[in-house]
C-alpha atoms as a PDB file:
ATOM      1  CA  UNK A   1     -62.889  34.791  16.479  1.00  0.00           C
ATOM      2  CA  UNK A   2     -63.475  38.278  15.313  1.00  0.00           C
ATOM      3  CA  UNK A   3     -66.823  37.505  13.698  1.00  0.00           C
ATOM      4  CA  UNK A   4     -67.791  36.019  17.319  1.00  0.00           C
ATOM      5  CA  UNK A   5     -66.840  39.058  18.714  1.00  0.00           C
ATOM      6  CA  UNK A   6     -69.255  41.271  16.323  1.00  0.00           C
ATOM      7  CA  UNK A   7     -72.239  38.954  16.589  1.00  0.00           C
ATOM      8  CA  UNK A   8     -71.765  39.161  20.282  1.00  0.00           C
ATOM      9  CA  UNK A   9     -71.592  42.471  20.956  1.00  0.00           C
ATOM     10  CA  UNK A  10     -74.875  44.271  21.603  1.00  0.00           C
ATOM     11  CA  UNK A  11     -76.200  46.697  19.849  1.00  0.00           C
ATOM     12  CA  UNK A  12     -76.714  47.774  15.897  1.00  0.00           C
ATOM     13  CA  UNK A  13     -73.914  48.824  13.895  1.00  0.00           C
ATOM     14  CA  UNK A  14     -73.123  52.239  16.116  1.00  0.00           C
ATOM     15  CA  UNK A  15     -72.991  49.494  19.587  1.00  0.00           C
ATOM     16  CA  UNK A  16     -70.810  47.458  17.474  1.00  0.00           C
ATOM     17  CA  UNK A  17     -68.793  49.834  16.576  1.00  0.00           C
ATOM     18  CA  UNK A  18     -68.266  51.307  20.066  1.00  0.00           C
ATOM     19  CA  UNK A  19     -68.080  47.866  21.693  1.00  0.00           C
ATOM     20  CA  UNK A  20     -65.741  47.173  19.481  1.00  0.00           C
ATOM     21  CA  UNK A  21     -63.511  50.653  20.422  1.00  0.00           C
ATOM     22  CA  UNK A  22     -63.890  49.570  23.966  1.00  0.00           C
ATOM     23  CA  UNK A  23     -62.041  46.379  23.389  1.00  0.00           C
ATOM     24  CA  UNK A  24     -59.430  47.135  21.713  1.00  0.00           C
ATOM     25  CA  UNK A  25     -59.008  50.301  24.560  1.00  0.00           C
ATOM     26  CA  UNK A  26     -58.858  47.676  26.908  1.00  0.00           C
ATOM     27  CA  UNK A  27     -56.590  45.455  25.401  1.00  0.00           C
ATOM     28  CA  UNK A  28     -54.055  48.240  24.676  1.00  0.00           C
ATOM     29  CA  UNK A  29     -54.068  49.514  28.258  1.00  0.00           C
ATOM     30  CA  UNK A  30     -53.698  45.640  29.792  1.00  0.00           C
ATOM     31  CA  UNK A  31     -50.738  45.294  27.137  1.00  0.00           C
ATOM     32  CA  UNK A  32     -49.326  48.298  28.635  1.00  0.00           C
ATOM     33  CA  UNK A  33     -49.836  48.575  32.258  1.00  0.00           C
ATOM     34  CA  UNK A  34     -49.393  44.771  32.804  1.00  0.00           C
ATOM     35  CA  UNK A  35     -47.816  42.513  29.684  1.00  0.00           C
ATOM     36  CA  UNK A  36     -45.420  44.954  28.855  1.00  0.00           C
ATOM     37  CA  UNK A  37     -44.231  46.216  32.559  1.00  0.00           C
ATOM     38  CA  UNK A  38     -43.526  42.396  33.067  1.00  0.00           C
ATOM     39  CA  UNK A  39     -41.691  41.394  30.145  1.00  0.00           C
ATOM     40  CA  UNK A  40     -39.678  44.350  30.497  1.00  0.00           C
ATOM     41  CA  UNK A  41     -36.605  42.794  32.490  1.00  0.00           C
ATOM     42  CA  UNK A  42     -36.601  39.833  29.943  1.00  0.00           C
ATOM     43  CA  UNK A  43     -35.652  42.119  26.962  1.00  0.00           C
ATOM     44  CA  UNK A  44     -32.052  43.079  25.976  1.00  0.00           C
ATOM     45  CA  UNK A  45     -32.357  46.873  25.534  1.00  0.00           C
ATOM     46  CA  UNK A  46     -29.466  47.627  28.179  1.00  0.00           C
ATOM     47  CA  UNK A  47     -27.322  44.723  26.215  1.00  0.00           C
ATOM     48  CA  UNK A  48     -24.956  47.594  24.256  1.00  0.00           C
ATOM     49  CA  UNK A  49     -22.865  45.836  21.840  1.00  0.00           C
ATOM     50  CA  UNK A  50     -21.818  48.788  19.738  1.00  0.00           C
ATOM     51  CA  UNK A  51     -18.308  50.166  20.954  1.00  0.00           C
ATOM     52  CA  UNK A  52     -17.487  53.604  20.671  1.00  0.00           C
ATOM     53  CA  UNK A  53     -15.132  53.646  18.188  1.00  0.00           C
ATOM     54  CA  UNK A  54     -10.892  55.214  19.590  1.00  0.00           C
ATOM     55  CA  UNK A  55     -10.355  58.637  17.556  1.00  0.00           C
ATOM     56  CA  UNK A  56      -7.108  59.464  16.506  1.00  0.00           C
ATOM     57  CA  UNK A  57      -6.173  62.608  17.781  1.00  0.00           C
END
C-alpha cells in the first residue's frame, strides 16, 4: 500500500516527500477531530476502580 502511495504521488523526491507530509497531516487531524471525538463515550476512562484507601487516624 505504501509503495502505491509513493508511485502515486506527483512530483520528484521533494513532491513525494511533501505529499507524503500532507497525508499523514490529514490523517492525524481526521483521527482527531472525528475518530477519536466518536469513540470517546465507548472508552472506560471515567470507570475508577482504585479506592482510596481508609487512614487510620
Amino acid at each position: 500500500m505504501y509503495s502505491w502511495i509513493w508511485r502515486t504521488l506527483p512530483g520528484g523526491l521533494p513532491g513525494k516527500l511533501l505529499g507524503s507530509l500532507v497525508l499523514v497531516v490529514l490523517a492525524v487531524l481526521l483521527l482527531f477531530t472525528v475518530a477519536f471525538p466518536a469513540l470517546e463515550p465507548l472508552l472506560p476512562f471515567s470507570d475508577v476502580t482504585v479506592d482510596q484507601a481508609p487512614t487510620s487516624g
